[in-house]
N, C-alpha and C. Protein backbone atom coordinates (compact mmCIF):
# COMPACT_ATOMS: atom_id res chain seq x y z
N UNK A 1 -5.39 -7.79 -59.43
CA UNK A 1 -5.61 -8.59 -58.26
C UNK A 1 -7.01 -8.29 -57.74
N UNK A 2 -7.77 -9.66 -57.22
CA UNK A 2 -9.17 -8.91 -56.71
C UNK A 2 -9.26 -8.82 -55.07
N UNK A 3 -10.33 -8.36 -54.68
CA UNK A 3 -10.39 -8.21 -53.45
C UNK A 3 -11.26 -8.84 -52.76
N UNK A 4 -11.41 -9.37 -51.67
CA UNK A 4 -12.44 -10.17 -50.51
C UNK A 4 -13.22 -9.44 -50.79
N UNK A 5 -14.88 -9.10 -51.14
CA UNK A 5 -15.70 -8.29 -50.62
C UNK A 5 -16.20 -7.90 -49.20
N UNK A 6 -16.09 -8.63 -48.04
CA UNK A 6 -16.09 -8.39 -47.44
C UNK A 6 -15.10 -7.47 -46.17
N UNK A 7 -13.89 -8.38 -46.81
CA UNK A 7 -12.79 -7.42 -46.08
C UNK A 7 -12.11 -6.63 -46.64
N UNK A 8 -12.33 -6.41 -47.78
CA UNK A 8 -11.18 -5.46 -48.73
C UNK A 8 -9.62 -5.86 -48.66
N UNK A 9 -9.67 -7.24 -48.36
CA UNK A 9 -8.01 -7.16 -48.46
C UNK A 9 -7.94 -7.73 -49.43
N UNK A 10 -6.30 -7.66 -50.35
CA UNK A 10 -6.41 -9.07 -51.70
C UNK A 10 -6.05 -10.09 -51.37
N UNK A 11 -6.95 -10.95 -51.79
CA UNK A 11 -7.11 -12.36 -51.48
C UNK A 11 -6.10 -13.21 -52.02
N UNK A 12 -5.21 -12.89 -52.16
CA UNK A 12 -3.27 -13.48 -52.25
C UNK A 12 -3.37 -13.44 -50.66
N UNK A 13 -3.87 -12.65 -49.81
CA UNK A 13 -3.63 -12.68 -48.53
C UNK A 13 -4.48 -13.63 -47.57
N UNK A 14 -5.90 -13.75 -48.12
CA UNK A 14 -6.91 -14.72 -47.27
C UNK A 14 -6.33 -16.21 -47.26
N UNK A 15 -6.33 -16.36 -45.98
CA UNK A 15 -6.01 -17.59 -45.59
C UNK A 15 -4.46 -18.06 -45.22
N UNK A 16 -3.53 -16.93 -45.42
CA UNK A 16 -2.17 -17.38 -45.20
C UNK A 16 -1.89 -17.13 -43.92
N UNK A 17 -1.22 -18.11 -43.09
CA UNK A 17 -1.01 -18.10 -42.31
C UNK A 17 0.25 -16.95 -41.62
N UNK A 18 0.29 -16.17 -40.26
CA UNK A 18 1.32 -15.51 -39.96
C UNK A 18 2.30 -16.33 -39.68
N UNK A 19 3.62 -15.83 -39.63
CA UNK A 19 4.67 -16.58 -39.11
C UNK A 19 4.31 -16.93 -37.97
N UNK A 20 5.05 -18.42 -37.32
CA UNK A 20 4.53 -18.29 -35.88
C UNK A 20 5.70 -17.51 -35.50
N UNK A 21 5.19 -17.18 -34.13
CA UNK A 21 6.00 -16.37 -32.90
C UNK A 21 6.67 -17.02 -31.95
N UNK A 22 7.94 -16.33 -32.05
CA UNK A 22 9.26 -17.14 -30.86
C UNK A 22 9.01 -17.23 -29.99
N UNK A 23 9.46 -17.86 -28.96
CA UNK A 23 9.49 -18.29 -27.76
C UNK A 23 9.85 -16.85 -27.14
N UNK A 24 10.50 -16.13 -27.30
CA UNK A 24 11.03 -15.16 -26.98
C UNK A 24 10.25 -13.89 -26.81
N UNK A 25 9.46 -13.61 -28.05
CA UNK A 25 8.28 -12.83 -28.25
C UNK A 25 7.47 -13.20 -27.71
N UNK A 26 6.99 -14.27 -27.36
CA UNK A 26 6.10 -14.61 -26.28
C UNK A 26 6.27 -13.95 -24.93
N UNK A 27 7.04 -14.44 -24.67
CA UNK A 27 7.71 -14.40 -23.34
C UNK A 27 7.77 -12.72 -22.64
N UNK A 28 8.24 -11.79 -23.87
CA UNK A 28 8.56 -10.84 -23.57
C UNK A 28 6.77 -9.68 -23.55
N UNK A 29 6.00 -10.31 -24.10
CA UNK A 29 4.92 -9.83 -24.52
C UNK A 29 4.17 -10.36 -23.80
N UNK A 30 3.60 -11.54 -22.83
CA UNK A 30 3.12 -12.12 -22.11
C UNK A 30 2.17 -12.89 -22.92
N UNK A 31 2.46 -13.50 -23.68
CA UNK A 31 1.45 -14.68 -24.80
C UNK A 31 1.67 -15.74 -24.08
N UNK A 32 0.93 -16.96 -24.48
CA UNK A 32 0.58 -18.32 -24.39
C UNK A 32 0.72 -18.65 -25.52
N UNK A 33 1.21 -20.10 -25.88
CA UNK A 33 1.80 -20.88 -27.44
C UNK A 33 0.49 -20.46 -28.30
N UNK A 34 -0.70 -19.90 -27.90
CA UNK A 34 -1.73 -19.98 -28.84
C UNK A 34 -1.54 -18.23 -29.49
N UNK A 35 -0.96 -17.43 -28.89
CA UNK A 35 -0.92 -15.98 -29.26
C UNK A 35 -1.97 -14.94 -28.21
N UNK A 36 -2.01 -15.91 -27.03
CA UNK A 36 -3.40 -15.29 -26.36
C UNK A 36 -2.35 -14.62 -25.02
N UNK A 37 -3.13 -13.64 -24.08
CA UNK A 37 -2.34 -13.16 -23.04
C UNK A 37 -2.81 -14.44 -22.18
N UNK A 38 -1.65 -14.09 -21.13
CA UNK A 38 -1.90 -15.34 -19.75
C UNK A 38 -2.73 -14.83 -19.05
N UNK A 39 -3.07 -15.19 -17.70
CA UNK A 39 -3.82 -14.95 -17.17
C UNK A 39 -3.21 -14.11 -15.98
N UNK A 40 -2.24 -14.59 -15.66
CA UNK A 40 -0.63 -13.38 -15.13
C UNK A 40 -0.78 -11.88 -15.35
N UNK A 41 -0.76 -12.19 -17.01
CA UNK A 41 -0.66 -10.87 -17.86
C UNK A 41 -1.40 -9.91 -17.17
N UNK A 42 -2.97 -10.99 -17.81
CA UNK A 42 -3.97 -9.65 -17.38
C UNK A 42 -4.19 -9.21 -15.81
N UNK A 43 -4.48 -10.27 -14.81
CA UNK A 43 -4.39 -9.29 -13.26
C UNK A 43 -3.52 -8.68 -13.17
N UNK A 44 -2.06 -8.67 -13.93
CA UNK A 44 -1.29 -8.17 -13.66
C UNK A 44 -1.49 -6.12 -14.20
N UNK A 45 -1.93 -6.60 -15.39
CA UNK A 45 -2.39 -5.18 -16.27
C UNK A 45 -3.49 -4.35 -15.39
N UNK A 46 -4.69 -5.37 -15.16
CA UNK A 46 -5.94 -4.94 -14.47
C UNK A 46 -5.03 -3.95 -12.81
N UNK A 47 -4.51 -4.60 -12.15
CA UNK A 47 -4.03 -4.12 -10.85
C UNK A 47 -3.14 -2.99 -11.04
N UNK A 48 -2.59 -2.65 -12.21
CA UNK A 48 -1.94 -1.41 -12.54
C UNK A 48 -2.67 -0.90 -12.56
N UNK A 49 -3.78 -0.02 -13.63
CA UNK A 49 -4.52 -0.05 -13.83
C UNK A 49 -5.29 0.98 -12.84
N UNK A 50 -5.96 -0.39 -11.69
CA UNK A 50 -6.43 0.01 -10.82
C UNK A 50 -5.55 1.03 -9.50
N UNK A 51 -4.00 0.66 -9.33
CA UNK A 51 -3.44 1.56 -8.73
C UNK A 51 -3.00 2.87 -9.28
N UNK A 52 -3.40 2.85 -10.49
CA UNK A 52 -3.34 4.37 -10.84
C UNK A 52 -3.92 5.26 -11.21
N UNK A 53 -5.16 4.69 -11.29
CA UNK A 53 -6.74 5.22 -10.99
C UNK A 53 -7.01 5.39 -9.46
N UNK A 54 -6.46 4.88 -8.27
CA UNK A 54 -6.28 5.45 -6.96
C UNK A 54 -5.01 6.26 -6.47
N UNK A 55 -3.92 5.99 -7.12
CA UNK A 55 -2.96 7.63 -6.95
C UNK A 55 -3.51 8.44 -7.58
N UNK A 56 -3.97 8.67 -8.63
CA UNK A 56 -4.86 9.69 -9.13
C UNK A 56 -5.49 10.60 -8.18
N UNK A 57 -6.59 9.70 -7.58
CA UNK A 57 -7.86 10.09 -6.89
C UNK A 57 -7.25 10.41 -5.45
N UNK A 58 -6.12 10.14 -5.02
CA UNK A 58 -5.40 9.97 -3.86
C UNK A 58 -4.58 11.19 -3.65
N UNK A 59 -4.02 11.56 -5.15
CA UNK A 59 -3.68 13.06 -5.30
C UNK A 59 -4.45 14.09 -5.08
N UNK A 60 -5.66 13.89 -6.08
CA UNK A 60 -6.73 14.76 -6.38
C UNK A 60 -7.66 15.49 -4.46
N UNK A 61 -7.74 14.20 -3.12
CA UNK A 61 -8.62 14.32 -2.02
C UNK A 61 -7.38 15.58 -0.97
N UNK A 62 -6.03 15.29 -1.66
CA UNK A 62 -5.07 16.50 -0.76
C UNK A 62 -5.45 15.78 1.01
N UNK A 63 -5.93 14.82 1.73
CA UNK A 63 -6.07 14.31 2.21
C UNK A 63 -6.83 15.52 3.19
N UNK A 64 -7.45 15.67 2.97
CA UNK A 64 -9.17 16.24 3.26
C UNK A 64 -8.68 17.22 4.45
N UNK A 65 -7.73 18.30 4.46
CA UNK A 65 -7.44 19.13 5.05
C UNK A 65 -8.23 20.45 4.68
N UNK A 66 -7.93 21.48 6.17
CA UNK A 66 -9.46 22.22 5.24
C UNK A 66 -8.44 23.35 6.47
N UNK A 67 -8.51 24.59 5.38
CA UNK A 67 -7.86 26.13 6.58
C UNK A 67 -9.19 26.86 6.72
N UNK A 68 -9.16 27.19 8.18
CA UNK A 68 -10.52 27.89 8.58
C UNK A 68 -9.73 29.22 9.75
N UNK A 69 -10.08 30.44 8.77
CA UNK A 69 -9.98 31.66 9.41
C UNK A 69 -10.07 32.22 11.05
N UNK A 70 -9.54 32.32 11.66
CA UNK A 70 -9.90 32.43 13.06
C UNK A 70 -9.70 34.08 13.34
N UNK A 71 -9.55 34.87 12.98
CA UNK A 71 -9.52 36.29 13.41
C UNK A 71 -8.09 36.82 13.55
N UNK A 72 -7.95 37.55 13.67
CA UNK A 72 -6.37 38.08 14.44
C UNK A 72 -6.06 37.74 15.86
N UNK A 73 -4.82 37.71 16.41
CA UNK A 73 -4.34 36.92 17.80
C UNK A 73 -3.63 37.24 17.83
N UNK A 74 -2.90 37.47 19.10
CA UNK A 74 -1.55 38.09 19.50
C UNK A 74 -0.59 37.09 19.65
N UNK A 75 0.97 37.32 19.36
CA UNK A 75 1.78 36.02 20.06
C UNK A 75 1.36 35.74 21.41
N UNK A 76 1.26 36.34 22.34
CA UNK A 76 0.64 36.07 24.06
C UNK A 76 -0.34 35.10 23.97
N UNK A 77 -1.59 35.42 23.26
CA UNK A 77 -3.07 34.34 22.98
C UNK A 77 -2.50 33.47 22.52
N UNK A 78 -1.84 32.87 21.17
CA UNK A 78 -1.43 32.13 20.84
C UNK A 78 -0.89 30.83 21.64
N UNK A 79 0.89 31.68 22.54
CA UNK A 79 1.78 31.29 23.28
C UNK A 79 0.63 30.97 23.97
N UNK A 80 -0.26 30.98 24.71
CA UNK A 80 -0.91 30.70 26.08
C UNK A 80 -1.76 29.31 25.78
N UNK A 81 -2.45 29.50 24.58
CA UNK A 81 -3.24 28.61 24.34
C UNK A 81 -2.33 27.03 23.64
N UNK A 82 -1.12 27.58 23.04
CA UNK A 82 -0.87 26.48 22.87
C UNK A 82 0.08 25.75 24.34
N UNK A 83 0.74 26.81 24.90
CA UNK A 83 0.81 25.83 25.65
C UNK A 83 -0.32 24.90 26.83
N UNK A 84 -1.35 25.61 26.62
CA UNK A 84 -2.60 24.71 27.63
C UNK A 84 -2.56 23.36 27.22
N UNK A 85 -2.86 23.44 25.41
CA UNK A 85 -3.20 22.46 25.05
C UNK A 85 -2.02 21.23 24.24
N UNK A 86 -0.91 21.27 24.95
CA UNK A 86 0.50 20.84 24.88
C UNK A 86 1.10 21.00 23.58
N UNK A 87 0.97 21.71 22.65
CA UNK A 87 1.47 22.09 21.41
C UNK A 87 2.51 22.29 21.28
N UNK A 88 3.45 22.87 20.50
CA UNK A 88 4.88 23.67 20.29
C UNK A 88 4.49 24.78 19.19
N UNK A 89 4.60 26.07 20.56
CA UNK A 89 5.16 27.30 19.47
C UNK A 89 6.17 27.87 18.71
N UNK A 90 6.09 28.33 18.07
CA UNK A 90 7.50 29.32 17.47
C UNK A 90 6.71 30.68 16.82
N UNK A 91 7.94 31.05 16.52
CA UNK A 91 7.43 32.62 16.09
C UNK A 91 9.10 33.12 15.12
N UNK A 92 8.65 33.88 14.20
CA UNK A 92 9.77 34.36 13.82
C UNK A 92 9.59 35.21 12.87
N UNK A 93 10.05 35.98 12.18
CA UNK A 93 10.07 37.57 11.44
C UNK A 93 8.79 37.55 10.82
N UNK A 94 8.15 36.37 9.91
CA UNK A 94 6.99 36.56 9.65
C UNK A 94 5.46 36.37 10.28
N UNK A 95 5.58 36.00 11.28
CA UNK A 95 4.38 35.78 12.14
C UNK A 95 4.44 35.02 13.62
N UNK A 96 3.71 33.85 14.39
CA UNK A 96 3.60 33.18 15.33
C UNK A 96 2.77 31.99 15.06
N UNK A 97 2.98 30.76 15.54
CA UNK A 97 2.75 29.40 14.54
C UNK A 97 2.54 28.55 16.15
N UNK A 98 1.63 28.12 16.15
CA UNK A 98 0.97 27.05 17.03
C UNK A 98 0.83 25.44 16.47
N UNK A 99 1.21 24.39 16.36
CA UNK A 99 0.96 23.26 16.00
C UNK A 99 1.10 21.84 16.82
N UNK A 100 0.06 21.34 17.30
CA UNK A 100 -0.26 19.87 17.71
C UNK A 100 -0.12 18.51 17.17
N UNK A 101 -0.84 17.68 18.06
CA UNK A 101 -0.72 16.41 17.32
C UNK A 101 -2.66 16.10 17.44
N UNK A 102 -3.37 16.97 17.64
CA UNK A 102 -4.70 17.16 18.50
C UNK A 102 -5.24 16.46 19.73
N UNK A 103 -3.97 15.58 19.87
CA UNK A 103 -4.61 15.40 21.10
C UNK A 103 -3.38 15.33 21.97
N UNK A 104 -3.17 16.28 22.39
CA UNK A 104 -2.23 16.86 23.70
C UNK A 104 -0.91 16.53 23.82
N UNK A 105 -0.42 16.47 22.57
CA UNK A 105 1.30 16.84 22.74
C UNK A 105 1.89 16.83 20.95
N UNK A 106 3.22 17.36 20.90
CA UNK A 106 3.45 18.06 19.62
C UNK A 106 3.56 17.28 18.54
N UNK A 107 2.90 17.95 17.17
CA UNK A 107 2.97 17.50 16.32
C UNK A 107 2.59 18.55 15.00
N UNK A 108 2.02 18.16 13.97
CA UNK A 108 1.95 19.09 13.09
C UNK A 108 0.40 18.47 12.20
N UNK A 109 -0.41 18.06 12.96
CA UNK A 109 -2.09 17.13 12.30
C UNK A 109 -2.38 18.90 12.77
N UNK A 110 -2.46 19.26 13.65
CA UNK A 110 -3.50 20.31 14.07
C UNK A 110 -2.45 21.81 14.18
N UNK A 111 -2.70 22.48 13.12
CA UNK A 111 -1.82 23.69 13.21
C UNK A 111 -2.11 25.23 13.27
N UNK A 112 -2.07 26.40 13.61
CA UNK A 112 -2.73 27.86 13.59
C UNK A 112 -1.31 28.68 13.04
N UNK A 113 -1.23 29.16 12.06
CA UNK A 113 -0.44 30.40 11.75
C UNK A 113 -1.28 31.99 12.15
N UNK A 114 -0.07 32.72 12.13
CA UNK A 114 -0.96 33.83 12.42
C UNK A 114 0.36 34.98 11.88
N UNK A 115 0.24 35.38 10.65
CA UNK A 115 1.36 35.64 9.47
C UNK A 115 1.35 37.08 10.17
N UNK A 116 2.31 38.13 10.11
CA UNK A 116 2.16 39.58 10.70
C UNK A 116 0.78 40.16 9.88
N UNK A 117 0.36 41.12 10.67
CA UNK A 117 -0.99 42.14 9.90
C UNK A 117 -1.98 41.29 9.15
N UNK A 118 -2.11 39.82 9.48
CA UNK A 118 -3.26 38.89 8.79
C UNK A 118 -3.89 38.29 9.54
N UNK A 119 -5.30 37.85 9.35
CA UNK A 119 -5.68 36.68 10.49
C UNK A 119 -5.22 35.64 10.69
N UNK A 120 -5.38 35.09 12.00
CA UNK A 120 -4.93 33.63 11.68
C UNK A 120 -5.30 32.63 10.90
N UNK A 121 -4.87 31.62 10.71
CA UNK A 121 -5.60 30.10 10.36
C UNK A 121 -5.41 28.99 10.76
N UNK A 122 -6.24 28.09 10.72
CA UNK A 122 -5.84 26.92 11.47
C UNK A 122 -6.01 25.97 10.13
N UNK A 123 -5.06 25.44 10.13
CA UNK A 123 -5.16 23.68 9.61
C UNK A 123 -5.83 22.75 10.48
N UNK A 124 -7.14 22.06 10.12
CA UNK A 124 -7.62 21.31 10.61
C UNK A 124 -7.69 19.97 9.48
N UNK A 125 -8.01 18.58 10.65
CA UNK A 125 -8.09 17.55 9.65
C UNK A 125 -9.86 17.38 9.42
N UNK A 126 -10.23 16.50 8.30
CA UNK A 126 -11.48 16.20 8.34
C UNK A 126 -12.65 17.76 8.02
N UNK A 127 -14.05 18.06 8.46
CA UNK A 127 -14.85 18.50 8.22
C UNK A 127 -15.26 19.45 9.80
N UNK A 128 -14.10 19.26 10.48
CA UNK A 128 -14.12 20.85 11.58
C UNK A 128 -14.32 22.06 11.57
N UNK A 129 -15.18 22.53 11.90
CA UNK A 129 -15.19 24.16 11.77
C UNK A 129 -14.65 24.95 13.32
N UNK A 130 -13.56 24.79 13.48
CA UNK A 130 -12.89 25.48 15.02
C UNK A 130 -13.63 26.87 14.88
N UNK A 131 -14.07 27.72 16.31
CA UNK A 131 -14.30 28.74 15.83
C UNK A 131 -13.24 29.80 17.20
N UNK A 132 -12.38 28.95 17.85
CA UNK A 132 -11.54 29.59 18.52
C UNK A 132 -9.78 29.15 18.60
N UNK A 133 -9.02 29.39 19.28
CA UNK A 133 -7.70 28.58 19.17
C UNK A 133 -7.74 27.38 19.82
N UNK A 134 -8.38 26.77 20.95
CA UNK A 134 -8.16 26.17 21.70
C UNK A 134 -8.95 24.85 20.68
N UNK A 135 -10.18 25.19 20.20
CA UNK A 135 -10.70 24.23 18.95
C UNK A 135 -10.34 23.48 18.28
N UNK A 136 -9.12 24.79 17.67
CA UNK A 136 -8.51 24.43 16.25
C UNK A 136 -7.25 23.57 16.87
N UNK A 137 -6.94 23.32 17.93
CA UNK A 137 -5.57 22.71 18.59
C UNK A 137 -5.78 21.39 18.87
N UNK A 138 -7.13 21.22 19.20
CA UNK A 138 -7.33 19.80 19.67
C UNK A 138 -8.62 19.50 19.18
N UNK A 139 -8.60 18.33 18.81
CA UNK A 139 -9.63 17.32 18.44
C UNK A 139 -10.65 17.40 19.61
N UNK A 140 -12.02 17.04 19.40
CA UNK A 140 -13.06 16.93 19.76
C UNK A 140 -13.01 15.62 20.59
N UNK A 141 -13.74 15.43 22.09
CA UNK A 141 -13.51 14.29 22.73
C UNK A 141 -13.80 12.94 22.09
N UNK A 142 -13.20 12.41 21.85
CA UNK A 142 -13.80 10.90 21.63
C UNK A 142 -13.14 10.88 20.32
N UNK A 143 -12.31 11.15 19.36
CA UNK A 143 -12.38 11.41 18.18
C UNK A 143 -11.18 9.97 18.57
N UNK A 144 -10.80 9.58 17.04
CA UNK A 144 -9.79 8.82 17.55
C UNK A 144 -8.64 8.80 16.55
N UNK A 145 -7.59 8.82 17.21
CA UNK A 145 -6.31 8.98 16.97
C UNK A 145 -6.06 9.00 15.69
């Protein structure tokens, strides 16, 4: 048998046509009567695609939280400061825990642990550097919600 020179296949094969394709195989594969994708298909492929190239990246940002060291603090400093700045404390065998909403009543956006025999920390949102408790509890004026 010889071969196409160009394509290396044997030329018992050049020019024969494939079976056509069912209605069914179409259908299930997203073709058009010509063997081509629809146009369905592809935004449909493209927009996957694209949403999982942003859960990705959506995983990867941890939503831009940042812990910044504040020193050691007593439950009293703590208790005092959060309640100024309308927070909810607790405390229990392993440390004393301050957490807001940052702007003046409870929630858990703006938080300070303070673990036994460790410094504290605060959970802040965004690119804050608190450098006291009262800081790390509440948002900066004007910031918005």
């Amino acid at each position: 048998m010889t071969h196409c020179k160009v394509c290396f296949t044997p030329k018992a094969h050049i020019g024969r046509r494939r079976a056509p394709r069912t209605a069914r195989y179409r259908k299930v594969y997203g073709l058009d009567a010509q063997g081509r994708r629809t146009l369905l298909e592809t935004v449909m492929r493209s927009a996957a695609v694209a949403l999982v190239l942003i859960g990705a990246f959506g995983l990867t940002v941890s939503s831009y939280a940042r812990d910044v060291s504040l020193g050691k603090h007593t439950a009293e400093e703590v208790k005092n400061v959060c309640e100024k700045v309308g927070g909810r404390f607790s405390q229990d065998a392993t440390g004393h825990y301050c957490s807001t909403d940052c702007h003046g009543g409870p929630g858990t956006d703006c938080v300070v642990g303070c673990k036994i025999a460790e410094p504290c920390v605060a959970q802040v949102i965004g690119s804050r550097r608190p450098t006291n408790l009262g800081n790390a509890l509440q948002a900066p004026p004007g910031s918005p919600r």
